[in-house]
PDB file of N, CA and C in Angstrom:
ATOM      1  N   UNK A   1     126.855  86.423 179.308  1.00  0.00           N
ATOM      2  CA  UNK A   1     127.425  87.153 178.186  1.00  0.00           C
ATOM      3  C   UNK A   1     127.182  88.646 178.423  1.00  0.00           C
ATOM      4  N   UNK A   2     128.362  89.354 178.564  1.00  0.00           N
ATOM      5  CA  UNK A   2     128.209  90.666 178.684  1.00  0.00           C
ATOM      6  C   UNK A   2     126.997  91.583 177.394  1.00  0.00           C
ATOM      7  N   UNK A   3     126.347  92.453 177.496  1.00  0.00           N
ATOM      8  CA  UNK A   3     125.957  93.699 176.789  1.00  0.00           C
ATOM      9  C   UNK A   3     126.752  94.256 175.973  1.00  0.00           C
ATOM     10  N   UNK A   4     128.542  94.395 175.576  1.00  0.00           N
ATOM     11  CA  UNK A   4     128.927  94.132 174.513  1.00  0.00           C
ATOM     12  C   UNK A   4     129.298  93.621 173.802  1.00  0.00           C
ATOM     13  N   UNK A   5     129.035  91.978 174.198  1.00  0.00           N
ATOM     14  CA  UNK A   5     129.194  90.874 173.579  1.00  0.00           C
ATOM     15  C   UNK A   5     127.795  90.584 172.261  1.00  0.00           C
ATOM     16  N   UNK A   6     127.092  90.942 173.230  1.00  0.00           N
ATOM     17  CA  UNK A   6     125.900  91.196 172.194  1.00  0.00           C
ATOM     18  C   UNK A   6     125.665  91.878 171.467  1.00  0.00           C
ATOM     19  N   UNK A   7     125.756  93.190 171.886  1.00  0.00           N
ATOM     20  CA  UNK A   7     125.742  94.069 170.753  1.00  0.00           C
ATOM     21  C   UNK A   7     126.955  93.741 169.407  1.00  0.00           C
ATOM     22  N   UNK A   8     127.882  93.430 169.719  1.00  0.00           N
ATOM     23  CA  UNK A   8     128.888  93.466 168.481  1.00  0.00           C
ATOM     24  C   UNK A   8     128.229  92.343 167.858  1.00  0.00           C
ATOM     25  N   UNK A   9     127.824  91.056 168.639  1.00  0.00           N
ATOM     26  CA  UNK A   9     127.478  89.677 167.474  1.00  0.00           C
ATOM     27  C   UNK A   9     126.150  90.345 167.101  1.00  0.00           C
ATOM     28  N   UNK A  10     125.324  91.198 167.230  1.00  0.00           N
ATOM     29  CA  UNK A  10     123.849  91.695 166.506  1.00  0.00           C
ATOM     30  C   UNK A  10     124.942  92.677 165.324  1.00  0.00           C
ATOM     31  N   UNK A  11     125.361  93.271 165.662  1.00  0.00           N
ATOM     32  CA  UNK A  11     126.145  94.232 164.497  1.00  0.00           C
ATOM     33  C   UNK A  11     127.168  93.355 163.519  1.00  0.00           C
ATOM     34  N   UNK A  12     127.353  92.695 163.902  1.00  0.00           N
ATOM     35  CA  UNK A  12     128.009  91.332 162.739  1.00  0.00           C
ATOM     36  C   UNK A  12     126.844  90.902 161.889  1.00  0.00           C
ATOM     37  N   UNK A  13     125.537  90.766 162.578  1.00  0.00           N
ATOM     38  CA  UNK A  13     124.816  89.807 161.882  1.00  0.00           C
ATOM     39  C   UNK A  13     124.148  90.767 160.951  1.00  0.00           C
ATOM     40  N   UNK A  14     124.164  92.031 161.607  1.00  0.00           N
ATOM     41  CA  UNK A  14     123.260  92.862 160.743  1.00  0.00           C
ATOM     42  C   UNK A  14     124.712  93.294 159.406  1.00  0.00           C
ATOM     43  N   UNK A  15     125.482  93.089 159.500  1.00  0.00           N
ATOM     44  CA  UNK A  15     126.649  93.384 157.998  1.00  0.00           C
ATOM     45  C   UNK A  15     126.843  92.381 157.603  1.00  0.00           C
ATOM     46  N   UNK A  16     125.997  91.559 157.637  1.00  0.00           N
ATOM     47  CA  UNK A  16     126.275  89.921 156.872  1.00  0.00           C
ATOM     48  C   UNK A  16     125.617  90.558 155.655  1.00  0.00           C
ATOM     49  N   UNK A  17     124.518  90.918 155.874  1.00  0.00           N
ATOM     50  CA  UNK A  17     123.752  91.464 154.624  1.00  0.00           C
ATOM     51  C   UNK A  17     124.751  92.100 153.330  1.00  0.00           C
ATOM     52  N   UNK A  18     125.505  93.111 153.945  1.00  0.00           N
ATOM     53  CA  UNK A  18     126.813  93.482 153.093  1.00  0.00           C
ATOM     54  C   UNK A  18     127.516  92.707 152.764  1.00  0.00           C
ATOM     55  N   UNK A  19     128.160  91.808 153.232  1.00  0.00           N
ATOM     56  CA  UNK A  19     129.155  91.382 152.728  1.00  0.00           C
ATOM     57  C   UNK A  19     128.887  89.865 152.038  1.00  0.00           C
ATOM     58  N   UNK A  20     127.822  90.120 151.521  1.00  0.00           N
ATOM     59  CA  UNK A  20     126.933  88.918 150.513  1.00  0.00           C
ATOM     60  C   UNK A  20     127.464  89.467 149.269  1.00  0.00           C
ATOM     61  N   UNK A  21     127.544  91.118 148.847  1.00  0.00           N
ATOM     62  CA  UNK A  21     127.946  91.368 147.676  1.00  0.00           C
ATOM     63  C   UNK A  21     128.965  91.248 147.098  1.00  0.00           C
ATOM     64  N   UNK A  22     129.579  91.008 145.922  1.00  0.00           N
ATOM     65  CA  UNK A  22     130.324  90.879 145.083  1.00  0.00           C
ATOM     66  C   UNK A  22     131.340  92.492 145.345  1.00  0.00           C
ATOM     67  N   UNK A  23     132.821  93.098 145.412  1.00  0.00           N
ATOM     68  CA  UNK A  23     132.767  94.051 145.396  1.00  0.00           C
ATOM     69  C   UNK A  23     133.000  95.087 146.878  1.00  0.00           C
ATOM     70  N   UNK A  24     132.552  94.161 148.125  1.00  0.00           N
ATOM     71  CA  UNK A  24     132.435  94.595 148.905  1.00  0.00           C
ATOM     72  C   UNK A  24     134.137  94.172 150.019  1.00  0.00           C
ATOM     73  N   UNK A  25     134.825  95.127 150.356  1.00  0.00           N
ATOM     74  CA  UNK A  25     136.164  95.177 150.608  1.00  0.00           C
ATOM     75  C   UNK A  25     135.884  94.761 152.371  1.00  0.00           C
ATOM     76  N   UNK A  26     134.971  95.947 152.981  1.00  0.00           N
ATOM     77  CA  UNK A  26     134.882  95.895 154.382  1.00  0.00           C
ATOM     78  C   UNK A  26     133.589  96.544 155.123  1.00  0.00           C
ATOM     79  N   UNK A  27     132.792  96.277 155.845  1.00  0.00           N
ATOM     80  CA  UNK A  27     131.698  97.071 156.669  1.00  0.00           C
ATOM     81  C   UNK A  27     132.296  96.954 158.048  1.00  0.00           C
ATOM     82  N   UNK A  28     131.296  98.756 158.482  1.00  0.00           N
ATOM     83  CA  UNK A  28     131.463  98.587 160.233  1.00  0.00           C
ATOM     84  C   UNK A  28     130.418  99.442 160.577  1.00  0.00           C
ATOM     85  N   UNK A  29     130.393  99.145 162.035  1.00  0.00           N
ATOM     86  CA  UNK A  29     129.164 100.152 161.993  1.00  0.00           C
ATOM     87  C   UNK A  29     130.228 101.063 163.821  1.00  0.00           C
ATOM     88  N   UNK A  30     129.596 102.141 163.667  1.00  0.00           N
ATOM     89  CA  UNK A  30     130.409 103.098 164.122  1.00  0.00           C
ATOM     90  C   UNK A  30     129.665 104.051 165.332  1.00  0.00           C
ATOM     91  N   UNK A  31     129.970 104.818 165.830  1.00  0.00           N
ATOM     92  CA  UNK A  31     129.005 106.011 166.336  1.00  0.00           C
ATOM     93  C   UNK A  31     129.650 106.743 166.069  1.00  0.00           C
ATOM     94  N   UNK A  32     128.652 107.710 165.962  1.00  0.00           N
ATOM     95  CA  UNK A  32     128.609 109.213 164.885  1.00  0.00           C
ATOM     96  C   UNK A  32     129.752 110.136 164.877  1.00  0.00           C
ATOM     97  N   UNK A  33     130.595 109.092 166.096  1.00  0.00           N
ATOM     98  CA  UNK A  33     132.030 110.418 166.653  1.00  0.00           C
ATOM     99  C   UNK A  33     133.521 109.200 166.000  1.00  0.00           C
ATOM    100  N   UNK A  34     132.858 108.292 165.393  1.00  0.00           N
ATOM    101  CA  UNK A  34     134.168 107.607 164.586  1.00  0.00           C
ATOM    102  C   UNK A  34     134.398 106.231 165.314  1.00  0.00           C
ATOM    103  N   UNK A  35     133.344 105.976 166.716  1.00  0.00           N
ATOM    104  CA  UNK A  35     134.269 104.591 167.485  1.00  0.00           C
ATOM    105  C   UNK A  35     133.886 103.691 167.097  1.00  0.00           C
ATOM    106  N   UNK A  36     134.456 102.646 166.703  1.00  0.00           N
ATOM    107  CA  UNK A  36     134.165 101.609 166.533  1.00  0.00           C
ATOM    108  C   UNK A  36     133.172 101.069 167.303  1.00  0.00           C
ATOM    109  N   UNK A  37     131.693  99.871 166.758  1.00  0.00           N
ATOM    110  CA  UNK A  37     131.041  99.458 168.016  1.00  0.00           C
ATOM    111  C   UNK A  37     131.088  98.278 167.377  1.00  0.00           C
ATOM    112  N   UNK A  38     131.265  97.780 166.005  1.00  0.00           N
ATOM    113  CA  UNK A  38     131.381  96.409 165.515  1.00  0.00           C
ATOM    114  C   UNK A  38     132.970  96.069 165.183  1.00  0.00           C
ATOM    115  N   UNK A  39     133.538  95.485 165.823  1.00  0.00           N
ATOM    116  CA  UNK A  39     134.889  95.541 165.377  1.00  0.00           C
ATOM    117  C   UNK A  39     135.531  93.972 164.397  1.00  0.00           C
ATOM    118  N   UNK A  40     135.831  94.337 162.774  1.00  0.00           N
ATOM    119  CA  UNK A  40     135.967  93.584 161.996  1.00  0.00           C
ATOM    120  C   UNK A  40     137.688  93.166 161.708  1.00  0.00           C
ATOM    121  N   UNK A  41     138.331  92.216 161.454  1.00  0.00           N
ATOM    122  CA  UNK A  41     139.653  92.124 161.805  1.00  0.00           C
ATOM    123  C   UNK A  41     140.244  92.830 160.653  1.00  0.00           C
ATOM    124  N   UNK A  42     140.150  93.995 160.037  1.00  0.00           N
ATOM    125  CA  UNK A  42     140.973  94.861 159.186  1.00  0.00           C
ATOM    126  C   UNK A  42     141.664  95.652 159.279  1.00  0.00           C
ATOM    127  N   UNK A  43     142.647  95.710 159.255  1.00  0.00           N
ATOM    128  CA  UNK A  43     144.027  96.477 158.710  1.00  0.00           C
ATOM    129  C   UNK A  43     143.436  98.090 159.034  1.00  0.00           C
ATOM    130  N   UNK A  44     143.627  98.678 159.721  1.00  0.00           N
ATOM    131  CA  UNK A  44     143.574 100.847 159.529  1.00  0.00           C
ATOM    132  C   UNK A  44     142.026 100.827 159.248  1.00  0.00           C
ATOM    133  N   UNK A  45     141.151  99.907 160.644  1.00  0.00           N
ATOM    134  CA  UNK A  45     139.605 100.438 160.289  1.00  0.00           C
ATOM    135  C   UNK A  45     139.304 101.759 160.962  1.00  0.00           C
ATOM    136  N   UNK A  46     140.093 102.011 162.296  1.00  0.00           N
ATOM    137  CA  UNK A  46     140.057 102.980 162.536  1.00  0.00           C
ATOM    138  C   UNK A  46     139.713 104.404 161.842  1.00  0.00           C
ATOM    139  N   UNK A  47     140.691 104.068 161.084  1.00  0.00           N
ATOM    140  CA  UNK A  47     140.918 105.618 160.125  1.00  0.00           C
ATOM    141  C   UNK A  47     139.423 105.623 158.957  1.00  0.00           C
ATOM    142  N   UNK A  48     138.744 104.397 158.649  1.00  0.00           N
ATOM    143  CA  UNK A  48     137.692 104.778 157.785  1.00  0.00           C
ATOM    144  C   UNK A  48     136.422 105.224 158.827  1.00  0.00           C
ATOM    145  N   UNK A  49     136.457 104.593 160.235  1.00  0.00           N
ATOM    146  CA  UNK A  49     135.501 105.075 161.197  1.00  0.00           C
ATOM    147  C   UNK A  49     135.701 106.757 161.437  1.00  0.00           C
ATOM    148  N   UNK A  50     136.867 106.769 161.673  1.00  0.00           N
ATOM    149  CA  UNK A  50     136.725 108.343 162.034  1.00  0.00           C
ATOM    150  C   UNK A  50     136.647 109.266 160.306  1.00  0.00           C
ATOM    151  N   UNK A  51     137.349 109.255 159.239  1.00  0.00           N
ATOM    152  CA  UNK A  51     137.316 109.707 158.398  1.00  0.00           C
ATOM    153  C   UNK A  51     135.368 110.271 157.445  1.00  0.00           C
ATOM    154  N   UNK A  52     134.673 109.063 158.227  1.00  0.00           N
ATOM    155  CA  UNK A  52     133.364 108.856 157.657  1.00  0.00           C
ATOM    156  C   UNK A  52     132.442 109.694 158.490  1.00  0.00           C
ATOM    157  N   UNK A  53     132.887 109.455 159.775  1.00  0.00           N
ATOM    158  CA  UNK A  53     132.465 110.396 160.773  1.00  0.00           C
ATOM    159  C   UNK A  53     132.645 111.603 160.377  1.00  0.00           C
ATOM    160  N   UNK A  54     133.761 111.829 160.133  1.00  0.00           N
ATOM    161  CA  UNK A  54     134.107 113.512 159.819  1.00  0.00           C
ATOM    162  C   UNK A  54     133.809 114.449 158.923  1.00  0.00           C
ATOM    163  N   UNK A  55     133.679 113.090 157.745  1.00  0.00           N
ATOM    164  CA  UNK A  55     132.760 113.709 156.591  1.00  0.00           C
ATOM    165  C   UNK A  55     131.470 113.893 156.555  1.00  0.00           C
ATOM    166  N   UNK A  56     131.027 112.972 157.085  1.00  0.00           N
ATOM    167  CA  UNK A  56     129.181 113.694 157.245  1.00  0.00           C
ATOM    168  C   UNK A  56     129.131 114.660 157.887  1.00  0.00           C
ATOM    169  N   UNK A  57     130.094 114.972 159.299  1.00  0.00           N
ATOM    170  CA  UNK A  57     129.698 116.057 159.736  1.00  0.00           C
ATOM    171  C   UNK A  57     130.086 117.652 159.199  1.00  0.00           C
ATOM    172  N   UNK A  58     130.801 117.454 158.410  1.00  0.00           N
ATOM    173  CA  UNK A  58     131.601 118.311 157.493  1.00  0.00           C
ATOM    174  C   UNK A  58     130.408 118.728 156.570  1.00  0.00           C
ATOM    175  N   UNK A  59     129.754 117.579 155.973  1.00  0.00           N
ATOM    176  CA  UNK A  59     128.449 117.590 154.901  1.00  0.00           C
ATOM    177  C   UNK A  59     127.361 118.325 155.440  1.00  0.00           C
ATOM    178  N   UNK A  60     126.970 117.980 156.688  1.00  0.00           N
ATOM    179  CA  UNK A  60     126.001 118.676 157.662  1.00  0.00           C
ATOM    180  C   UNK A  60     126.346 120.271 157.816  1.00  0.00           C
ATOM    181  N   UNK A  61     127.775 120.137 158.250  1.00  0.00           N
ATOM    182  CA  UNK A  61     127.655 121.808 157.922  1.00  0.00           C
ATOM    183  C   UNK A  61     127.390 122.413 156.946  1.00  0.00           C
ATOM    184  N   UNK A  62     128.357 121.865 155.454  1.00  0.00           N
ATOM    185  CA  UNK A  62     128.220 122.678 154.952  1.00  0.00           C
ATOM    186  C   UNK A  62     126.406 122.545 154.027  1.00  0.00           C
ATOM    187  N   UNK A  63     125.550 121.781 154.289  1.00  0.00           N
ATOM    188  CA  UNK A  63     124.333 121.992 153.673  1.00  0.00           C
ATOM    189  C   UNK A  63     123.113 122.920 154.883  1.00  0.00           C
ATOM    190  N   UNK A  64     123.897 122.943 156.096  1.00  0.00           N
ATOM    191  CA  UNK A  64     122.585 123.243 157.410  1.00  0.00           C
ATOM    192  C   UNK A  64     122.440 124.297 156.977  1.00  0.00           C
ATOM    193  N   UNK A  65     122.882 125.623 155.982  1.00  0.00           N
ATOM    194  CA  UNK A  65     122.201 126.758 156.017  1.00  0.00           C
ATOM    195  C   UNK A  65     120.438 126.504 154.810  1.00  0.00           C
ATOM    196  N   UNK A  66     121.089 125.241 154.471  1.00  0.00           N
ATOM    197  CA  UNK A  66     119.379 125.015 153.649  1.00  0.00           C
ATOM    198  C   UNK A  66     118.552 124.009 154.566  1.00  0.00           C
ATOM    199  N   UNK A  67     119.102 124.302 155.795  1.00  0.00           N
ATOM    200  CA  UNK A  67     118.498 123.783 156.418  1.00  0.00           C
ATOM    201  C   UNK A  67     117.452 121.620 156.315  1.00  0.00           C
ATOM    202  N   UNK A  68     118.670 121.354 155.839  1.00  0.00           N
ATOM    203  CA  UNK A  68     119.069 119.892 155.796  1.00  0.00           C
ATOM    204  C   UNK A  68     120.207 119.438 156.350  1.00  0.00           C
ATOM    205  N   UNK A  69     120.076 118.010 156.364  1.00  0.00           N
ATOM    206  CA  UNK A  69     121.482 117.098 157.432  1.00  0.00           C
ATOM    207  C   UNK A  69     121.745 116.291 156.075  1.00  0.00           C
ATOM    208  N   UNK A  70     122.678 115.821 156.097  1.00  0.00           N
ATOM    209  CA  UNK A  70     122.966 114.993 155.134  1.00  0.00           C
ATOM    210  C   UNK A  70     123.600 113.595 155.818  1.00  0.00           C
ATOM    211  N   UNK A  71     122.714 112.630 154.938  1.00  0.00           N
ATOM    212  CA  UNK A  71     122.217 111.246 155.646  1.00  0.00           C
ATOM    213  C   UNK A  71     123.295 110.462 155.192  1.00  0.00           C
ATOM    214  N   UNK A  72     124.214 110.568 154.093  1.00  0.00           N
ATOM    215  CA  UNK A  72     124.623 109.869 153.284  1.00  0.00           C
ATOM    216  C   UNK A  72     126.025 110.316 152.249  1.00  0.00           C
ATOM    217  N   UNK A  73     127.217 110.052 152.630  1.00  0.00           N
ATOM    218  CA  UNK A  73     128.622 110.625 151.659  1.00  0.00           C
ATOM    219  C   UNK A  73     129.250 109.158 151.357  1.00  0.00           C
ATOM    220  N   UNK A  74     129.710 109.624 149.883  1.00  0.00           N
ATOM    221  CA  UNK A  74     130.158 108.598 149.349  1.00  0.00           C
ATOM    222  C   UNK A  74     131.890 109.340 148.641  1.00  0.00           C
ATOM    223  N   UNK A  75     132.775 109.059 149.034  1.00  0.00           N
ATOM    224  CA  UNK A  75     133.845 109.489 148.565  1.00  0.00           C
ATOM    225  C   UNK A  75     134.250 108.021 147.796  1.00  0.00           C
ATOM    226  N   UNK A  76     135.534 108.783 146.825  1.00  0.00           N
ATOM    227  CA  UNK A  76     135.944 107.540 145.428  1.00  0.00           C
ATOM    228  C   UNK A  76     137.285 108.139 146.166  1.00  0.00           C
ATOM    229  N   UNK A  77     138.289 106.861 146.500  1.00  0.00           N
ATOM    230  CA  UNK A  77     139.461 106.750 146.204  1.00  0.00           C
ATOM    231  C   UNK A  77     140.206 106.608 145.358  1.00  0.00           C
ATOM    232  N   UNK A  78     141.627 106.244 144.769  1.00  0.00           N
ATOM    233  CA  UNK A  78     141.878 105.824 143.262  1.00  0.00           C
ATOM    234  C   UNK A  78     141.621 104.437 143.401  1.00  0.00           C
ATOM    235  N   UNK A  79     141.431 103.585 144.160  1.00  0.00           N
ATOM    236  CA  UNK A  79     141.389 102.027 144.378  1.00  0.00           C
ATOM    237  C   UNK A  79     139.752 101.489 145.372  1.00  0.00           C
ATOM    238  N   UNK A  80     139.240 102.377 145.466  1.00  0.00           N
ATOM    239  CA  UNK A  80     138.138 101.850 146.344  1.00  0.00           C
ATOM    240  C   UNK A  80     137.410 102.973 146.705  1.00  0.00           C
ATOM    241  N   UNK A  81     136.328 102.606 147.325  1.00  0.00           N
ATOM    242  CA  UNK A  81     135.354 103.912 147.468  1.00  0.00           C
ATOM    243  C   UNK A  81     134.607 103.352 148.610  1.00  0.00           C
ATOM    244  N   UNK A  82     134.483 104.603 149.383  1.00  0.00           N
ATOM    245  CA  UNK A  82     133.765 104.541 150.926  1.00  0.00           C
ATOM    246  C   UNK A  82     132.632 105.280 150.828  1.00  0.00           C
ATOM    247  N   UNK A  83     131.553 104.220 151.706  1.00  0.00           N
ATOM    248  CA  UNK A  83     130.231 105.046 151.378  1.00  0.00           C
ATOM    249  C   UNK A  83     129.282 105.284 153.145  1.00  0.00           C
ATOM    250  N   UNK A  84     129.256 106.125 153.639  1.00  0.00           N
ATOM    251  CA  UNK A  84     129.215 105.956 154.768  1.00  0.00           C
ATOM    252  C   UNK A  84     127.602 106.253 154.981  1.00  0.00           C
ATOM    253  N   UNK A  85     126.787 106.051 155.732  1.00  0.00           N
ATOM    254  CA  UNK A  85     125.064 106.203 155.898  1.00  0.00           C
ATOM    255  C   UNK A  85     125.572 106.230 157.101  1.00  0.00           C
ATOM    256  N   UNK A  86     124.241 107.331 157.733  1.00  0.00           N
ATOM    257  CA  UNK A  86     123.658 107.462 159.404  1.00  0.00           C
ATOM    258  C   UNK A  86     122.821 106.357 159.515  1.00  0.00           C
ATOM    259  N   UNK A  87     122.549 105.865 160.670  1.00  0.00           N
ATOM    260  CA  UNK A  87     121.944 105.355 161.361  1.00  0.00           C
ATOM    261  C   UNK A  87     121.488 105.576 162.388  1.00  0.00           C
ATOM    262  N   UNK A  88     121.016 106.560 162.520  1.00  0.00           N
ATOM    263  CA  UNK A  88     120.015 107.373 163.331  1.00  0.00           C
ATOM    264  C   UNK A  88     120.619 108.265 164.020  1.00  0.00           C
ATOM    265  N   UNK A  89     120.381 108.915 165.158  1.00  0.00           N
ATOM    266  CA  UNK A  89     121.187 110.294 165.859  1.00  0.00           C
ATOM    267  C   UNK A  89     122.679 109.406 166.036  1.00  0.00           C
ATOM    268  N   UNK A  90     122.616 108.073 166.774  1.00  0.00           N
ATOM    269  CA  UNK A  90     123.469 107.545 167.602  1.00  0.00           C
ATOM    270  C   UNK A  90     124.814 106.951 166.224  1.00  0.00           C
ATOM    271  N   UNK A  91     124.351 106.378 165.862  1.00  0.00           N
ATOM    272  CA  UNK A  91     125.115 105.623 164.807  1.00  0.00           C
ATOM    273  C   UNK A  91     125.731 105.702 163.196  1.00  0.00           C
ATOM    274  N   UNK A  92     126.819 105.100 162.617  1.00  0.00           N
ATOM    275  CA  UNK A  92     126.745 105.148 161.034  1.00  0.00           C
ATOM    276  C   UNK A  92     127.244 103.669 161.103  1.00  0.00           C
ATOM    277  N   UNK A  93     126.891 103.381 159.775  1.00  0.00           N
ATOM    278  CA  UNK A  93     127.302 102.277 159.033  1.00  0.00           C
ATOM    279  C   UNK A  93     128.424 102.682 157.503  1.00  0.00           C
ATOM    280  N   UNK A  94     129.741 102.192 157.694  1.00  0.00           N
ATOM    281  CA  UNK A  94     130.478 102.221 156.560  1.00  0.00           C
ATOM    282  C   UNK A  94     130.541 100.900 156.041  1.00  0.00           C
ATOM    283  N   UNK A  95     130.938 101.034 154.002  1.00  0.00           N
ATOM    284  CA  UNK A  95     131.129 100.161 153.506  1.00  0.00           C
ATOM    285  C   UNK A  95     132.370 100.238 152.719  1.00  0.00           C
ATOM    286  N   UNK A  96     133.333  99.473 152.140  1.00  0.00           N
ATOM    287  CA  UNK A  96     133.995  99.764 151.572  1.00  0.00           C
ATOM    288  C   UNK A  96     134.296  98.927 150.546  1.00  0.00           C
ATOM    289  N   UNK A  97     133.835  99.691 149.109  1.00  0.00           N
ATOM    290  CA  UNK A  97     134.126  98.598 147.916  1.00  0.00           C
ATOM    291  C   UNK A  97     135.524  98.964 147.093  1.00  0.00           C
ATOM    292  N   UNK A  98     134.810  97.865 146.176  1.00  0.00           N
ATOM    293  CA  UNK A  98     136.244  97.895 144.790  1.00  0.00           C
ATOM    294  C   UNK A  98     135.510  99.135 144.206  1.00  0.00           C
ATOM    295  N   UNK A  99     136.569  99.866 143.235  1.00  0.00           N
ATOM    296  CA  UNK A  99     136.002 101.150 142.375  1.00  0.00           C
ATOM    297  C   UNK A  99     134.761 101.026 141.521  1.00  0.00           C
ATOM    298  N   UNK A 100     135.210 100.023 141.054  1.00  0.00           N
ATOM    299  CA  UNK A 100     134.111  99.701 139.464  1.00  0.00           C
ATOM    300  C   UNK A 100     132.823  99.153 140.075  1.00  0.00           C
ATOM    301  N   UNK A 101     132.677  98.866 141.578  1.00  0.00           N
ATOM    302  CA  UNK A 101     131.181  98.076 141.697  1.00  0.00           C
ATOM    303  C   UNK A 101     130.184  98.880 141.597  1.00  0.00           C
ATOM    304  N   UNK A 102     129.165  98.763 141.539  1.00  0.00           N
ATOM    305  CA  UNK A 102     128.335  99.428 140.899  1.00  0.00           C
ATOM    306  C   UNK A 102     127.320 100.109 142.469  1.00  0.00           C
ATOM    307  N   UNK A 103     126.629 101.454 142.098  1.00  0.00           N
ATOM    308  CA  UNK A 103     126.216 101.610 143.883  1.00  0.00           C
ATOM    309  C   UNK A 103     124.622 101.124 143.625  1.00  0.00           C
ATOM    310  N   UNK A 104     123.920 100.994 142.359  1.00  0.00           N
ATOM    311  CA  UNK A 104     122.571 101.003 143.073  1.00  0.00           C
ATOM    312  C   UNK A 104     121.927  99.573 143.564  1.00  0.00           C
ATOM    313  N   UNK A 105     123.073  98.308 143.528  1.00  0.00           N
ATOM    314  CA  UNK A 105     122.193  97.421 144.569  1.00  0.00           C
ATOM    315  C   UNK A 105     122.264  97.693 146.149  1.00  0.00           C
ATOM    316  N   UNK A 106     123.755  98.458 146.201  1.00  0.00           N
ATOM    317  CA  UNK A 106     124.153  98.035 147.347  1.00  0.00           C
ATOM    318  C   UNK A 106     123.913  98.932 148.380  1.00  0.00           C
ATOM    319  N   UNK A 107     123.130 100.669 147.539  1.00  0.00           N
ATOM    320  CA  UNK A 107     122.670 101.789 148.659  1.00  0.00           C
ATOM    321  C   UNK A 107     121.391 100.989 149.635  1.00  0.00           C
ATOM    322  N   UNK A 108     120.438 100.421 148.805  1.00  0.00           N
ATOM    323  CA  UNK A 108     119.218  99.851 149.546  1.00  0.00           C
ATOM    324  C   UNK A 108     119.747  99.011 150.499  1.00  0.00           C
ATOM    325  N   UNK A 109     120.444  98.232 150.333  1.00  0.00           N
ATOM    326  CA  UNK A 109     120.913  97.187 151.101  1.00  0.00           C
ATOM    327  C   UNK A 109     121.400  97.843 152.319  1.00  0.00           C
ATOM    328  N   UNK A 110     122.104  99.175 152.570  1.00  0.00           N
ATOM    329  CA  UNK A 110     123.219  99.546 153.177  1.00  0.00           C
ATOM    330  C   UNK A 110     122.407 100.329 153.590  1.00  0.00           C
ATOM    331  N   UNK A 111     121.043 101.236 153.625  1.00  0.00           N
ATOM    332  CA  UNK A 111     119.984 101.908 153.900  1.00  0.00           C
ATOM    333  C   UNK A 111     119.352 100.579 154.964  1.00  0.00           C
ATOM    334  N   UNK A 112     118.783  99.663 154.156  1.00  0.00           N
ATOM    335  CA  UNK A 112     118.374  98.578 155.576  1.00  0.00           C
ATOM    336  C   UNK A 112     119.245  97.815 156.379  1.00  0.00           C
ATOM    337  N   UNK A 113     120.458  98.013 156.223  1.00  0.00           N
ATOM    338  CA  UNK A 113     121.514  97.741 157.514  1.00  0.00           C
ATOM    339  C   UNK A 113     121.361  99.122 158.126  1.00  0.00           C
ATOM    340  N   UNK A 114     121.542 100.092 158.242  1.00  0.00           N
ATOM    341  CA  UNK A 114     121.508 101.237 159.082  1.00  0.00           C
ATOM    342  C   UNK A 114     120.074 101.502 159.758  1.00  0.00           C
ATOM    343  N   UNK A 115     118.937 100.961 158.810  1.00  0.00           N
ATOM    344  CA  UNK A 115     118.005 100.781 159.772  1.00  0.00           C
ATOM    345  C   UNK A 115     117.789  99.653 160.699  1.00  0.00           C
ATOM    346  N   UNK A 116     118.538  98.449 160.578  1.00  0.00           N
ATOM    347  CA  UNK A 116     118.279  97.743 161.798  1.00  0.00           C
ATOM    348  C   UNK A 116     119.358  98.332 162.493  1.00  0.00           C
ATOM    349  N   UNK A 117     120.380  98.599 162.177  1.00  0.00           N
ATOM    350  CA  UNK A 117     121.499  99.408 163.259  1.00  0.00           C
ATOM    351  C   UNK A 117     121.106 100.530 164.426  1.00  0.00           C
ATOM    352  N   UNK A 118     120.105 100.947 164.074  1.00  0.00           N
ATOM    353  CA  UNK A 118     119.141 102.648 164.533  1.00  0.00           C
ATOM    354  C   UNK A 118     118.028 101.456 165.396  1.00  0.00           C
ATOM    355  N   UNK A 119     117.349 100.226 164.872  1.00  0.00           N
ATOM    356  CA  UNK A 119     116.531  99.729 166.138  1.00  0.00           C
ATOM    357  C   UNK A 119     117.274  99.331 166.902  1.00  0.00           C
ATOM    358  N   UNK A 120     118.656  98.541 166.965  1.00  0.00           N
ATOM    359  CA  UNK A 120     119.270  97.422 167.749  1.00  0.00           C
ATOM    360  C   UNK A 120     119.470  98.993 168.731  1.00  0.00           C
ATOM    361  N   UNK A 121     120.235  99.902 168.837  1.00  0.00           N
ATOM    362  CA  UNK A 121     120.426 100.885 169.749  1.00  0.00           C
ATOM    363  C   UNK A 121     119.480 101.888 170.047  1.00  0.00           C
TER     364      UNK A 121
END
């Protein structure tokens, strides 16, 4: 079994955790420049990998003159809302819910998927 055979079935297993919740549309987990490294069979995942990417780094700029990174952006669509976390230098983890779900079970949850995401690499 190839080295990215593995890695994608460890990055499946580690978004099982997500997609236990009620609410929850889609997860992936990404590197920090938008590529896909878990690939889930959805419709335009592309565009939430790179879009999530772009926004943290967008966030990073605009907070680095206080000299902070920002770990964590959550944008609201009119139909769903994307919440994207780092996972260490190398990685992010996106999620994508329904509007109305609620965020504070699912930040912790989505905080310890990005930390096993940051050991597996």
């Amino acid at each position: 079994m190839s080295q990215n055979i593995i890695i994608d079935n460890m990055f499946q297993w580690v978004r099982q955790d997500l997609s236990n919740f009620r609410g929850v549309k889609m997860s992936l987990v990404a590197s920090q420049d938008g590529y896909i490294f878990s690939q889930p069979a959805e419709p335009n995942i592309e565009k939430y990998a790179k879009a999530s990417a772009t926004m943290l780094r967008t966030a990073d700029i605009a907070i680095s003159k206080y000299g902070q990174n920002c770990s964590r952006v959550i944008i609201d669509y009119p139909n769903e809302r994307l919440i994207a976390t780092r996972a260490g230098p190398k990685a992010l983890v996106v999620v994508l819910i329904e509007p109305d779900t609620k965020l504070d079970p699912i930040i912790p949850v989505l905080d310890k998927v990005a930390w096993k995401v940051k050991e597996i690499l």
